[in-house]
Structures are given as structure tokens and as C-alpha cells.
PDB file of N, CA and C in Angstrom:
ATOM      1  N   UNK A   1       1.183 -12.040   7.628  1.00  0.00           N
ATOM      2  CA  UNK A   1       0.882 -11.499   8.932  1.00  0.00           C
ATOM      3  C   UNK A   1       0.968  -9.976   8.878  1.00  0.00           C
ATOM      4  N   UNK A   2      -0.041  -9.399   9.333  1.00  0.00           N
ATOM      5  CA  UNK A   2       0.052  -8.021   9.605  1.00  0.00           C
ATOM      6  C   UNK A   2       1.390  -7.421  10.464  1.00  0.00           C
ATOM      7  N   UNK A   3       1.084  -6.185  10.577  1.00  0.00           N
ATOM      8  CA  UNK A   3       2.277  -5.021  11.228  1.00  0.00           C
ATOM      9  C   UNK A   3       1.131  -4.511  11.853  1.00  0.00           C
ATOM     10  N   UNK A   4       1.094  -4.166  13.300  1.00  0.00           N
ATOM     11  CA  UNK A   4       0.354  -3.343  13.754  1.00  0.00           C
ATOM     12  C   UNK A   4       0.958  -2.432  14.784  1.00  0.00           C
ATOM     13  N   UNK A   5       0.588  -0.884  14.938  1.00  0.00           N
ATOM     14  CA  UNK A   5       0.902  -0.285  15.479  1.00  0.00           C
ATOM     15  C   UNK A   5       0.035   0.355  17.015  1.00  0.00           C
ATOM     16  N   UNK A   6       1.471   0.565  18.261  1.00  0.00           N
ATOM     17  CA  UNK A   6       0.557   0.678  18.967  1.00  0.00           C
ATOM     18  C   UNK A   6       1.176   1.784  19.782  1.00  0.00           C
ATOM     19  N   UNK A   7       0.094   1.710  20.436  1.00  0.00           N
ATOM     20  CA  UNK A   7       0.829   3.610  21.427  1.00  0.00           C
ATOM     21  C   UNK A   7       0.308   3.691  22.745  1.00  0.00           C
ATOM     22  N   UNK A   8       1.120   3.834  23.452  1.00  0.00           N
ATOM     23  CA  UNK A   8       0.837   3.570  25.367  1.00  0.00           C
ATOM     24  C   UNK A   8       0.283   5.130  25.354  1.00  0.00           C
ATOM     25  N   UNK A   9      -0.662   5.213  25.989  1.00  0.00           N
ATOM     26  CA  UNK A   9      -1.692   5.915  26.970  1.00  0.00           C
ATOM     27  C   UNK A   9      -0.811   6.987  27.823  1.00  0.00           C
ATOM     28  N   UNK A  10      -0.006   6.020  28.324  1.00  0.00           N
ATOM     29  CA  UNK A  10       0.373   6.307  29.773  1.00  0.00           C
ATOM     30  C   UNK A  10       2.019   7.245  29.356  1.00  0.00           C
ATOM     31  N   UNK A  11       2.660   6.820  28.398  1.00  0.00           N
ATOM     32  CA  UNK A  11       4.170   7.623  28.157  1.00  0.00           C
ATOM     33  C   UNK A  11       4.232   8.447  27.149  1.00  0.00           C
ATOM     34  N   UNK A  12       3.666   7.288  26.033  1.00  0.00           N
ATOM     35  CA  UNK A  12       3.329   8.166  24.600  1.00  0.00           C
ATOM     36  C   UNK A  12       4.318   7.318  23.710  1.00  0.00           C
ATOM     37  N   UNK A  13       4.848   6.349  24.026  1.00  0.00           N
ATOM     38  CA  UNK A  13       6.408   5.078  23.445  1.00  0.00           C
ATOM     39  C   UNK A  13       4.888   5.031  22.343  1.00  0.00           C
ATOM     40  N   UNK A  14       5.768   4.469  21.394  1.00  0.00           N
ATOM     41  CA  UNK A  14       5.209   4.199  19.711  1.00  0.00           C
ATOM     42  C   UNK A  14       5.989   2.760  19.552  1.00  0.00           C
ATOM     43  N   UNK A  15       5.089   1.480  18.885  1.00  0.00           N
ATOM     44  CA  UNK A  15       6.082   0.690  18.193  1.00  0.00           C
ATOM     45  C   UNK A  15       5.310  -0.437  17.555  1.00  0.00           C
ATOM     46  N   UNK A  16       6.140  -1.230  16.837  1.00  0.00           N
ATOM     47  CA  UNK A  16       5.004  -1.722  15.789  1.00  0.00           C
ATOM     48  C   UNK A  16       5.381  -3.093  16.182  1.00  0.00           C
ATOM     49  N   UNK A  17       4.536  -4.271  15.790  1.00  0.00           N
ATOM     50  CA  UNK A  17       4.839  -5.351  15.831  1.00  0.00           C
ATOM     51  C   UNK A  17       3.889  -6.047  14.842  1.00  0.00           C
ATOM     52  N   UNK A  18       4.756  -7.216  14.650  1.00  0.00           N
ATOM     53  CA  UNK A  18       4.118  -8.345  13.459  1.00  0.00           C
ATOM     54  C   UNK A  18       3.449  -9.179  14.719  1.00  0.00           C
ATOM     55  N   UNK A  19       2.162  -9.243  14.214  1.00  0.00           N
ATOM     56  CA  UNK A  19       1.041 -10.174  14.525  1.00  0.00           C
ATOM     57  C   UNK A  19       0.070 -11.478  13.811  1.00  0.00           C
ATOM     58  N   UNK A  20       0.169 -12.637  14.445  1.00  0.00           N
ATOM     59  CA  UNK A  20      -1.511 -12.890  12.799  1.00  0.00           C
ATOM     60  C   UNK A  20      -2.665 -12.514  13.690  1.00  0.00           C
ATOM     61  N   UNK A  21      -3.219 -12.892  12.592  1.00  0.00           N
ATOM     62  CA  UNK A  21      -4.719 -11.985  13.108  1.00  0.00           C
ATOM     63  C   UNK A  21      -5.530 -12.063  13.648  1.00  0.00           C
ATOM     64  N   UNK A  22      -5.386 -13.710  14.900  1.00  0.00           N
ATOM     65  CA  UNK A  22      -6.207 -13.756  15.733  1.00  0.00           C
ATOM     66  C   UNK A  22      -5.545 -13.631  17.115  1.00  0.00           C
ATOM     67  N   UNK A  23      -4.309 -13.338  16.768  1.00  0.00           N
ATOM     68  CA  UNK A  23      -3.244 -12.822  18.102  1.00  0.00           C
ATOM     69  C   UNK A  23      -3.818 -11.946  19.077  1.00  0.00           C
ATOM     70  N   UNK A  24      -3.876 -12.221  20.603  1.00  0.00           N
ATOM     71  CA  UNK A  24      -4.548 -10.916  20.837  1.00  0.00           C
ATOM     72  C   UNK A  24      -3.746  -9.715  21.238  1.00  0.00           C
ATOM     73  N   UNK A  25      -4.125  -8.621  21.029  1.00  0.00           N
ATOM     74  CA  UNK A  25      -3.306  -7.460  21.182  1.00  0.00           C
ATOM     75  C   UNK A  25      -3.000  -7.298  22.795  1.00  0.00           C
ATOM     76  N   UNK A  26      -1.514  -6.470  22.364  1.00  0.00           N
ATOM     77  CA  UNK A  26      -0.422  -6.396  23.199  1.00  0.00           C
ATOM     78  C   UNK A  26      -1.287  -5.288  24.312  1.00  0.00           C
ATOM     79  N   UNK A  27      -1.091  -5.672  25.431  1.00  0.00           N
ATOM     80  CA  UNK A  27      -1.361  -4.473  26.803  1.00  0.00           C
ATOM     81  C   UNK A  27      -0.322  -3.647  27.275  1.00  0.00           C
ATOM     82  N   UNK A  28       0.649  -4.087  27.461  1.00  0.00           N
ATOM     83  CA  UNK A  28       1.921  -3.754  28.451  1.00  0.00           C
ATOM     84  C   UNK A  28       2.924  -3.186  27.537  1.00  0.00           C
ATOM     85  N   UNK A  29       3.457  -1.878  27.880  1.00  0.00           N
ATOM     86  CA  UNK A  29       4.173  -1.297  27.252  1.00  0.00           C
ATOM     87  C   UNK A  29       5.569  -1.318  27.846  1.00  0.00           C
ATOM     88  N   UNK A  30       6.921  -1.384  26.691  1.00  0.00           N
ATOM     89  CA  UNK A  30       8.020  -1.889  27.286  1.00  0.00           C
ATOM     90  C   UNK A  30       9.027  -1.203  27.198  1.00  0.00           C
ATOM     91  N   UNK A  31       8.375   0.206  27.602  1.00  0.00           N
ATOM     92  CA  UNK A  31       9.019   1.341  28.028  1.00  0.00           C
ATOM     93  C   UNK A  31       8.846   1.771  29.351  1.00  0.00           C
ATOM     94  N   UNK A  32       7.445   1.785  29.689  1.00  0.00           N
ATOM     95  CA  UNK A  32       7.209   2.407  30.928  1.00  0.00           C
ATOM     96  C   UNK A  32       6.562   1.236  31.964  1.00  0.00           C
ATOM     97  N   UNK A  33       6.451   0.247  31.126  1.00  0.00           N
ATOM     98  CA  UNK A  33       5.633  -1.242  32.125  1.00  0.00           C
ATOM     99  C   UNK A  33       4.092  -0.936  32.548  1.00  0.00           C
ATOM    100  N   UNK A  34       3.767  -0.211  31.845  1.00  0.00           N
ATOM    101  CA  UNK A  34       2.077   0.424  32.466  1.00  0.00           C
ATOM    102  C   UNK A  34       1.113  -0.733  31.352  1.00  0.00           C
ATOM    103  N   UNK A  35      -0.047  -0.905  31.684  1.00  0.00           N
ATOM    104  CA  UNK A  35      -0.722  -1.635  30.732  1.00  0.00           C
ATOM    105  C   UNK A  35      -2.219  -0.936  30.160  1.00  0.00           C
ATOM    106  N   UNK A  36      -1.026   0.272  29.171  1.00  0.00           N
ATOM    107  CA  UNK A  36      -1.658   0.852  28.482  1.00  0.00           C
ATOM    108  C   UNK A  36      -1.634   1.475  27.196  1.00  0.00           C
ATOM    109  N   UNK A  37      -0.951   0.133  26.998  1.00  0.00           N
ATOM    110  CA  UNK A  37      -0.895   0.526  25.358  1.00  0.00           C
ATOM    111  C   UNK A  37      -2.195   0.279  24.481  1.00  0.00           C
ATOM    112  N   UNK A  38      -2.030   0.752  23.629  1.00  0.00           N
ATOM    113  CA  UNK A  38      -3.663   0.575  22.507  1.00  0.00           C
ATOM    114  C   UNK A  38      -2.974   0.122  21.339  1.00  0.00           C
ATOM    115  N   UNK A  39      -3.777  -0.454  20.234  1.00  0.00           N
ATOM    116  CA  UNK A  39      -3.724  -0.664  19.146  1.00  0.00           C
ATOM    117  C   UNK A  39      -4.084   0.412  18.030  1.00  0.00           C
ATOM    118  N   UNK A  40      -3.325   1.160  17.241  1.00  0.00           N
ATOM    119  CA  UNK A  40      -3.778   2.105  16.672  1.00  0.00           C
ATOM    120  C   UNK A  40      -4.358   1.971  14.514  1.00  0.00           C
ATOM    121  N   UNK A  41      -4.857   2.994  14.668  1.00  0.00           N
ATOM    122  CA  UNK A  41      -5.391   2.807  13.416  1.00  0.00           C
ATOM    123  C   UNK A  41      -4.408   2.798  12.215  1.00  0.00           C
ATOM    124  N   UNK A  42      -4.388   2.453  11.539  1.00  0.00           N
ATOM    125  CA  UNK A  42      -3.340   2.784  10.507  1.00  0.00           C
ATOM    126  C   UNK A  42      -3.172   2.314   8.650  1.00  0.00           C
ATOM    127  N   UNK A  43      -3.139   2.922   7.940  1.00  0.00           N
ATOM    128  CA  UNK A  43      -3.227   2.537   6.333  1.00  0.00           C
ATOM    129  C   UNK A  43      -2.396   1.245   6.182  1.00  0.00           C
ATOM    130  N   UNK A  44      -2.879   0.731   4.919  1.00  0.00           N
ATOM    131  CA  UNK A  44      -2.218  -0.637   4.764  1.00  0.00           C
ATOM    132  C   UNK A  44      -0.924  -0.426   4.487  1.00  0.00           C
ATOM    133  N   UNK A  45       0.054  -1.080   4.075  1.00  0.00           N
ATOM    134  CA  UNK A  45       1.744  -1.200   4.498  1.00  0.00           C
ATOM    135  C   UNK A  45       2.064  -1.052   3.070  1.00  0.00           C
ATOM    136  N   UNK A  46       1.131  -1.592   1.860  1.00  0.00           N
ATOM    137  CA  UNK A  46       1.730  -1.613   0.318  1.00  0.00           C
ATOM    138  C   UNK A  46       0.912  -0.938  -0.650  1.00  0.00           C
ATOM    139  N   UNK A  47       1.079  -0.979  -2.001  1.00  0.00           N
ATOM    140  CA  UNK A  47       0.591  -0.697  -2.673  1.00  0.00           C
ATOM    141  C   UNK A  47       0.159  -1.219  -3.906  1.00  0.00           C
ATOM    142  N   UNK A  48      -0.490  -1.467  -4.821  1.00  0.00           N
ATOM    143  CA  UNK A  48      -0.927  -1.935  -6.128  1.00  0.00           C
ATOM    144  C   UNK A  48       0.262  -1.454  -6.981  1.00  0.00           C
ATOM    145  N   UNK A  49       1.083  -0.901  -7.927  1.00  0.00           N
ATOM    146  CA  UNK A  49       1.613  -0.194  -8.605  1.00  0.00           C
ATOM    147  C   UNK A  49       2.523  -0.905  -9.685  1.00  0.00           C
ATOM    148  N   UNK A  50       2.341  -0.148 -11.105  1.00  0.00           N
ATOM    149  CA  UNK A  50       3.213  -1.210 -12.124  1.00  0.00           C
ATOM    150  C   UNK A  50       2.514  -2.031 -12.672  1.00  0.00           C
ATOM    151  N   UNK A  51       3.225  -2.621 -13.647  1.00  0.00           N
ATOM    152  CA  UNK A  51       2.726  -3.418 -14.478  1.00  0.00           C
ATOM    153  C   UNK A  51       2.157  -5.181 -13.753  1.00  0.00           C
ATOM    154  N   UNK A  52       0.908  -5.683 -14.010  1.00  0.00           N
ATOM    155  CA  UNK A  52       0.765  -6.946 -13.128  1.00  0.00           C
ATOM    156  C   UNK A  52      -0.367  -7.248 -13.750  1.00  0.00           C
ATOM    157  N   UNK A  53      -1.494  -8.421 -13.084  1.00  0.00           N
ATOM    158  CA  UNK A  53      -2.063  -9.800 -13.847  1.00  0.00           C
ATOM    159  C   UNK A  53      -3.280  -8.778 -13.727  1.00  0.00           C
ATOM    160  N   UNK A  54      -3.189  -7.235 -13.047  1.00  0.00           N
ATOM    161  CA  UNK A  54      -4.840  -6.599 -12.708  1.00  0.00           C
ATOM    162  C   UNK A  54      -4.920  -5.585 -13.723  1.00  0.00           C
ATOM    163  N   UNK A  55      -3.720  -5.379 -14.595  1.00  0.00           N
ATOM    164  CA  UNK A  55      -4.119  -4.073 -15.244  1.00  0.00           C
ATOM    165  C   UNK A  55      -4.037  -4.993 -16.970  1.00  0.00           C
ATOM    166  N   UNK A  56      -3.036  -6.168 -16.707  1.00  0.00           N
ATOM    167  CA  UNK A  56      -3.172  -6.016 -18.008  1.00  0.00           C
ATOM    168  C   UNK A  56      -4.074  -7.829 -18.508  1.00  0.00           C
ATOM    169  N   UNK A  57      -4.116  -8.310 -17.975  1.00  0.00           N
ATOM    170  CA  UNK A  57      -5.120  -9.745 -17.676  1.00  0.00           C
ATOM    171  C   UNK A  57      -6.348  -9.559 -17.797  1.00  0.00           C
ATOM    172  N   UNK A  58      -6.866 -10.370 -18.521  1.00  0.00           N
ATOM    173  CA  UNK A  58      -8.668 -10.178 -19.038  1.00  0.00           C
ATOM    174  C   UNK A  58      -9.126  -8.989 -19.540  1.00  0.00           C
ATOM    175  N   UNK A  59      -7.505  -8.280 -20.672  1.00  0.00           N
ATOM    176  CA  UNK A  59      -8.342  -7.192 -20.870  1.00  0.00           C
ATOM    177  C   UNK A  59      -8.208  -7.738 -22.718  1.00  0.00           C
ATOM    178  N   UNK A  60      -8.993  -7.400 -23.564  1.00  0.00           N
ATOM    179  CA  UNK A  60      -8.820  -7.604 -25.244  1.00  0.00           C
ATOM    180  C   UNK A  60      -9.030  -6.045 -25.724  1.00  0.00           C
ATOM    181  N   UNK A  61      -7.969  -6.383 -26.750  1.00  0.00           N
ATOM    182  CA  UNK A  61      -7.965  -5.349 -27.747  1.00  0.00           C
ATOM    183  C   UNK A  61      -7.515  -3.904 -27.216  1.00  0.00           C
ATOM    184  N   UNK A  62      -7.882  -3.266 -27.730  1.00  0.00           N
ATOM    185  CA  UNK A  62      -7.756  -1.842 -27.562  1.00  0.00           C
ATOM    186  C   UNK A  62      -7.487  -1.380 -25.938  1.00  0.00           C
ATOM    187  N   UNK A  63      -8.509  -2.017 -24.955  1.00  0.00           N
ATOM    188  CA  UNK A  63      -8.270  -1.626 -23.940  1.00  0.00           C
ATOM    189  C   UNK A  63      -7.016  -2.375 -22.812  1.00  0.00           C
ATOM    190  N   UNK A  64      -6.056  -3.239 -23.353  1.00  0.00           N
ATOM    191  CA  UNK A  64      -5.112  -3.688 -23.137  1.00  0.00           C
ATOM    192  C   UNK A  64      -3.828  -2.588 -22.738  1.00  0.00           C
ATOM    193  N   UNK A  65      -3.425  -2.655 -21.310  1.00  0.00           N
ATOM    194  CA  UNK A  65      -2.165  -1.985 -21.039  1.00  0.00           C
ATOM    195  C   UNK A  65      -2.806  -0.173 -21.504  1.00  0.00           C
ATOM    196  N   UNK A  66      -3.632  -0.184 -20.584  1.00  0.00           N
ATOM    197  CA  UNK A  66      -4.027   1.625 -20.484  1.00  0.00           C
ATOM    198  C   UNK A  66      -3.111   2.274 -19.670  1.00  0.00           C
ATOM    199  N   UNK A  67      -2.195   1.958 -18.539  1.00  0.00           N
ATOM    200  CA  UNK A  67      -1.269   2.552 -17.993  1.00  0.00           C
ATOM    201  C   UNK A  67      -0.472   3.259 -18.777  1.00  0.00           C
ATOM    202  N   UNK A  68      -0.369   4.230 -18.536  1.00  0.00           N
ATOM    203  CA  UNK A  68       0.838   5.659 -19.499  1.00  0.00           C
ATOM    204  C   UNK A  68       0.029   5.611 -20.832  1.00  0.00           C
ATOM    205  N   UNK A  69      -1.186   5.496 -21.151  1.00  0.00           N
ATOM    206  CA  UNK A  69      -1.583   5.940 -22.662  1.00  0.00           C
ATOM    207  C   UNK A  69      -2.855   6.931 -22.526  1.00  0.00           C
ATOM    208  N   UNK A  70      -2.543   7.825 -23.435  1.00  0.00           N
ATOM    209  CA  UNK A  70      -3.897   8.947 -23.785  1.00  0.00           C
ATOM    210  C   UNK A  70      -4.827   8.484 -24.030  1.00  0.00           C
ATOM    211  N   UNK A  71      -5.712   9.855 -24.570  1.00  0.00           N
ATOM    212  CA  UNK A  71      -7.478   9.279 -24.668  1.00  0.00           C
ATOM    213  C   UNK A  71      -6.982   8.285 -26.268  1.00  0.00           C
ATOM    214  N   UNK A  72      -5.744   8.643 -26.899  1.00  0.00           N
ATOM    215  CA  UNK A  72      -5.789   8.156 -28.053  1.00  0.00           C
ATOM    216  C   UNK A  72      -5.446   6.078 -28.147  1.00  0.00           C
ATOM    217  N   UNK A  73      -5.202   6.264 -26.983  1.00  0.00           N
ATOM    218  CA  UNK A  73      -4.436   4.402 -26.606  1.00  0.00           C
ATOM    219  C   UNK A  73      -3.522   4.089 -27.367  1.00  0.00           C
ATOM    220  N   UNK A  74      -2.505   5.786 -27.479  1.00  0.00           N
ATOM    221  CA  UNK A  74      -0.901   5.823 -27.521  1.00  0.00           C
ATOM    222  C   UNK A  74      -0.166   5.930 -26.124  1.00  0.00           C
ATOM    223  N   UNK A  75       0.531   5.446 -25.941  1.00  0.00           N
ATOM    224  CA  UNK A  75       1.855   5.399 -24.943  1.00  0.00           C
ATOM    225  C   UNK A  75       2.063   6.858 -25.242  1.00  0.00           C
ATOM    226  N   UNK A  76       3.132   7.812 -24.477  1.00  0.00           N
ATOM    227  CA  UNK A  76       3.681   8.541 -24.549  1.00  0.00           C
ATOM    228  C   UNK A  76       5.000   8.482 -24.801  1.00  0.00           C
ATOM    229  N   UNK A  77       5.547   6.571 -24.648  1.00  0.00           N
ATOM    230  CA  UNK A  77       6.468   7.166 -25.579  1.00  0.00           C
ATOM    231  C   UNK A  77       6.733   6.864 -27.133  1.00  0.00           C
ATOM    232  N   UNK A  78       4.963   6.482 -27.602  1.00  0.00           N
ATOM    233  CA  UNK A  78       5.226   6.306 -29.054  1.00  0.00           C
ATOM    234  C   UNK A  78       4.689   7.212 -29.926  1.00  0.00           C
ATOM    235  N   UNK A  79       4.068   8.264 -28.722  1.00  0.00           N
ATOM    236  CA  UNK A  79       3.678   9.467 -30.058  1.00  0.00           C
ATOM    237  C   UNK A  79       4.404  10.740 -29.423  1.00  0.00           C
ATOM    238  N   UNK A  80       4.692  11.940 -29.837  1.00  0.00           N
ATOM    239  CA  UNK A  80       4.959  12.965 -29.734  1.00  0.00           C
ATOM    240  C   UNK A  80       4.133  14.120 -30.301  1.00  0.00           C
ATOM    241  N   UNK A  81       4.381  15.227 -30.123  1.00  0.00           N
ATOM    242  CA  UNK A  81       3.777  16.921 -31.015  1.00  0.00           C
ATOM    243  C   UNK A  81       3.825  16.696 -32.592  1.00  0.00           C
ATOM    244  N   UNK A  82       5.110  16.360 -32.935  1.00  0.00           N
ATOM    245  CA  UNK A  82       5.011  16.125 -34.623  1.00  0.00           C
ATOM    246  C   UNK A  82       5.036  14.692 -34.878  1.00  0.00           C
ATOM    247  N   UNK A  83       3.861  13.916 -34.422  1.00  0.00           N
ATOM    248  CA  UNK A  83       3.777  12.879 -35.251  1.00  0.00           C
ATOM    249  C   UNK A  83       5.008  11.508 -35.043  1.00  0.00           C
ATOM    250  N   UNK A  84       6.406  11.969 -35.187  1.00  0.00           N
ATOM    251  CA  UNK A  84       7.334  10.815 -34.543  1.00  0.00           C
ATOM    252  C   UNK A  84       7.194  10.067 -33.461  1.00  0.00           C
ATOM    253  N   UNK A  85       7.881   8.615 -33.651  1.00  0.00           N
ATOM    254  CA  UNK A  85       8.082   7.963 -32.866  1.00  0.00           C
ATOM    255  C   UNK A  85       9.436   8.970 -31.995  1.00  0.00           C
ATOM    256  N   UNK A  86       9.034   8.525 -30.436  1.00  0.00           N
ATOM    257  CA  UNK A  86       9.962   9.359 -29.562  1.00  0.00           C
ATOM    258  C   UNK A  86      11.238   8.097 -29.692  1.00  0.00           C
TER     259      UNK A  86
END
């Protein structure tokens, strides 16, 4: 279920609520009792990030686990300036 955010017209009160998604949106604001709150726009809540089944799944060979590696498809932490393992 989503988080959606909303903001009265009429006071300026802010607040979020969990909805599903054929819920219909909230009117009445429960600060000032006016029925003018809106539904506002807003970016999604998460993110992609880290290791998972999209970066490193259906990939072969060489192009396997590109996260943290150079144009060379070394890690940074298995090469260094002189050649050593870090």
C-alpha cells in the first residue's frame, strides 16, 4: 500500500497516510475541519540500491557484478596504483 501525502488548502496542516490504491482520497482536514485538503505530488518512498537479483542475475562472464568496478572489470578493492592486491 502506498503513503500518500496531503495538504489542506485552507490552513496549510501537512500529513501522510497509508492508502491502497483504489481508496478514495481524503477531503477533510483534521486540523482545521475544512474540506480542503488535496492529495499532493510526491517521489517514490525507496530505492533500488546494493547488491540484488537486477544487477547481478542474467548477467555471464565479464559483465557480472559491475557495481564498484572500472573500465578494467576490477573492483577497487582488488587493484590499486602499484599493481597490489589492497
Amino acid at each position: 500500500m502506498p503513503i500518500y501525502e496531503y495538504e489542506c488548502k485552507a490552513c496549510g496542516h501537512r500529513l501522510e497516510k497509508l492508502q491502497k490504491l483504489n481508496a478514495a482520497p481524503l477531503t477533510d482536514c483534521p486540523a482545521c475541519d475544512q474540506a480542503e485538503l488535496g492529495r499532493l505530488v510526491s517521489a517514490a518512498g525507496f530505492r533500488l540500491a546494493g547488491g540484488g537479483w537486477y544487477e547481478t542475475d542474467f548477467k555471464t562472464g565479464s559483465k557480472k557484478n559491475l557495481a564498484g568496478g572500472n573500465e578494467n572489470g576490477k573492483t577497487a578493492e582488488t587493484s590499486s596504483k602499484d599493481g597490489t592486491a589492497a
